[in-house]
Protein backbone atom coordinates (compact mmCIF):
# COMPACT_ATOMS: atom_id res chain seq x y z
CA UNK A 1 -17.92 3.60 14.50
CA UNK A 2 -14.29 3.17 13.02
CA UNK A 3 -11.99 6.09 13.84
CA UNK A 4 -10.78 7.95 10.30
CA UNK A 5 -7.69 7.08 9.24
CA UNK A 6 -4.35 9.22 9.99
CA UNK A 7 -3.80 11.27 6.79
CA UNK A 8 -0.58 9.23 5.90
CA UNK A 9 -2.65 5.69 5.85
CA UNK A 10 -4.52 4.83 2.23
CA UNK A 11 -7.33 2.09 3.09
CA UNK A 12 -7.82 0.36 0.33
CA UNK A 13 -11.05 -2.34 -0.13
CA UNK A 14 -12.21 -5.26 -2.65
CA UNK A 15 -9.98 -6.22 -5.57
CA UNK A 16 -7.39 -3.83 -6.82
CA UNK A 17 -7.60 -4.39 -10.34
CA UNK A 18 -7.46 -2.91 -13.90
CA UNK A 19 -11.04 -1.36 -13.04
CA UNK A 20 -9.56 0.47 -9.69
CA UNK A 21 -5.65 0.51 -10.08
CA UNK A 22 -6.28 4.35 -11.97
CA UNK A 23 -7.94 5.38 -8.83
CA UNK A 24 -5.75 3.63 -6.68
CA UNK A 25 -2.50 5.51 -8.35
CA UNK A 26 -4.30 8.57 -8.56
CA UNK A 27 -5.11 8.36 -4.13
CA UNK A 28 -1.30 7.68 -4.04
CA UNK A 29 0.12 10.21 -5.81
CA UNK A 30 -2.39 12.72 -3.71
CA UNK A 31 -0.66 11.73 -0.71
CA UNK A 32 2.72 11.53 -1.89
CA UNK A 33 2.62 14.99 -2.66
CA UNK A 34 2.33 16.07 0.71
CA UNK A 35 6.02 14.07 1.30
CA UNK A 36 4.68 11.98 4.07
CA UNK A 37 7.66 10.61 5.87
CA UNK A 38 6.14 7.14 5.93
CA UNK A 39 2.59 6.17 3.95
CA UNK A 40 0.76 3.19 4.88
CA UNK A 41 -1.09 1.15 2.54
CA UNK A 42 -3.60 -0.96 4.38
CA UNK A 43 -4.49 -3.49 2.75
CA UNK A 44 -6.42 -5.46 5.21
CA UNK A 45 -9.96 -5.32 3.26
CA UNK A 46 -8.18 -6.26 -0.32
CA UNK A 47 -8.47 -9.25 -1.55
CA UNK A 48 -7.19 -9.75 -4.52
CA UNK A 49 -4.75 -7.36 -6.69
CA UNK A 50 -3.49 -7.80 -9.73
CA UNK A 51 -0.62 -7.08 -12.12
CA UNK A 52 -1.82 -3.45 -12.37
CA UNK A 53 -2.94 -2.97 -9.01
CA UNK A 54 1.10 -4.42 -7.93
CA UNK A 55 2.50 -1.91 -10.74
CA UNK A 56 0.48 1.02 -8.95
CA UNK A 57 2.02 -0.06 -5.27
CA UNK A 58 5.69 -0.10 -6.85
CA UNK A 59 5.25 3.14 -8.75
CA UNK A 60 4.17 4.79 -5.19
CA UNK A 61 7.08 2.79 -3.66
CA UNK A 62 9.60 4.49 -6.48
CA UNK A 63 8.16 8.10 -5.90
CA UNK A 64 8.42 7.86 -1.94
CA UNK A 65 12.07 6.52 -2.12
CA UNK A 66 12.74 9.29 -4.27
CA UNK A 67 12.81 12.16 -1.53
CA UNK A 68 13.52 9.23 0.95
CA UNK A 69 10.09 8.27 2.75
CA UNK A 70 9.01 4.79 3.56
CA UNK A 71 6.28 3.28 1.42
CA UNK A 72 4.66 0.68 3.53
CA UNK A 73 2.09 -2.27 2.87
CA UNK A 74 -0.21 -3.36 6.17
CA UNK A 75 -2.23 -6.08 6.89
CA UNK A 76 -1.63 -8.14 3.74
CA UNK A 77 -4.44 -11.43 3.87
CA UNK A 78 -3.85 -14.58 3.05
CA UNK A 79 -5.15 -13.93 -0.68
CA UNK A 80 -2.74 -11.68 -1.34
CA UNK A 81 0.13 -13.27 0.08
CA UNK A 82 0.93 -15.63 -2.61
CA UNK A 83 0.55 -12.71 -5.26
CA UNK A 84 3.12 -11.03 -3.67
CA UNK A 85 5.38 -14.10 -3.84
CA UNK A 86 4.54 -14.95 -7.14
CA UNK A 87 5.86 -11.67 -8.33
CA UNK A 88 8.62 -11.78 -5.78
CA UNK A 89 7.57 -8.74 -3.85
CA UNK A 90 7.37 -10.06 -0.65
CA UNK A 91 11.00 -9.07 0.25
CA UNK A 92 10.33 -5.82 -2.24
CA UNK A 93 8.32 -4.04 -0.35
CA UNK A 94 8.14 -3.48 3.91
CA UNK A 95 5.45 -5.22 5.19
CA UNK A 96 3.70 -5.26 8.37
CA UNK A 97 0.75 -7.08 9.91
CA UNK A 98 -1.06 -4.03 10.82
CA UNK A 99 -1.38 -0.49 10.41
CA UNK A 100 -0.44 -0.01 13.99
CA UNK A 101 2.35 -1.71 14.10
CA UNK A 102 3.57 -0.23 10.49
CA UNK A 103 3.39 3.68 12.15
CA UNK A 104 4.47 2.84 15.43
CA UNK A 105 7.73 1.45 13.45
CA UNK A 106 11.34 2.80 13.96
C-alpha cells in the first residue's frame, strides 16, 4: 500500500498529452492556489508529454514564481528526458531524481 502523497506533490501517470494536459493544468492551478512554498511534480509514472502537456508545466512554473515558490519536476524517465532537451527545458525547470530528494531540498 503506497503512502498518499504530501499535499504539495502532483503525481502524475501515462502520457501527458492534448487529451490530459486540461486536467493536468486544471490539478495545478488547484494547488497553486494554496501558495505552496515548493510543489512537486512527480513525474516518475509519465511517459511521454507533449507540447501541451510541457506548456501546462511552464504555465504552473510562471504562476509559482510569481509569489516566489519553487515549481519542481521529480523523477523525470528516460522517455521524457530527451523531450525536455529537445525543447531546451532541461536547464528551465529544477529537476530532481525523486520526490524525496526534491522536498528534502534547501
Amino acid at each position: 500500500m503506497s503512502l498518499p502523497s504530501p499535499r504539495n506533490v502532483l503525481p502524475l501517470e501515462g502520457p501527458i498529452d492534448l487529451h490530459v494536459s486540461a486536467k493536468v493544468a486544471e490539478s495545478i492551478a488547484k494547488l497553486i492556489k494554496e501558495k505552496p512554498a515548493r510543489l512537486v511534480v512527480d513525474l516518475s509514472r509519465v511517459n511521454y508529454i507533449d507540447s501541451s502537456g510541457l506548456a501546462v508545466l511552464i504555465n504552473g512554473m510562471r504562476d509559482m514564481e510569481d509569489y516566489g515558490g519553487l515549481f519542481i519536476l521529480a523523477g523525470v524517465r528516460d522517455e521524457v528526458r530527451p523531450i525536455l532537451e529537445s525543447a531546451r527545458l532541461e536547464n528551465f525547470f529544477l529537476i530532481f531524481p525523486s520526490v524525496d530528494e526534491a522536498l528534502a531540498a534547501p
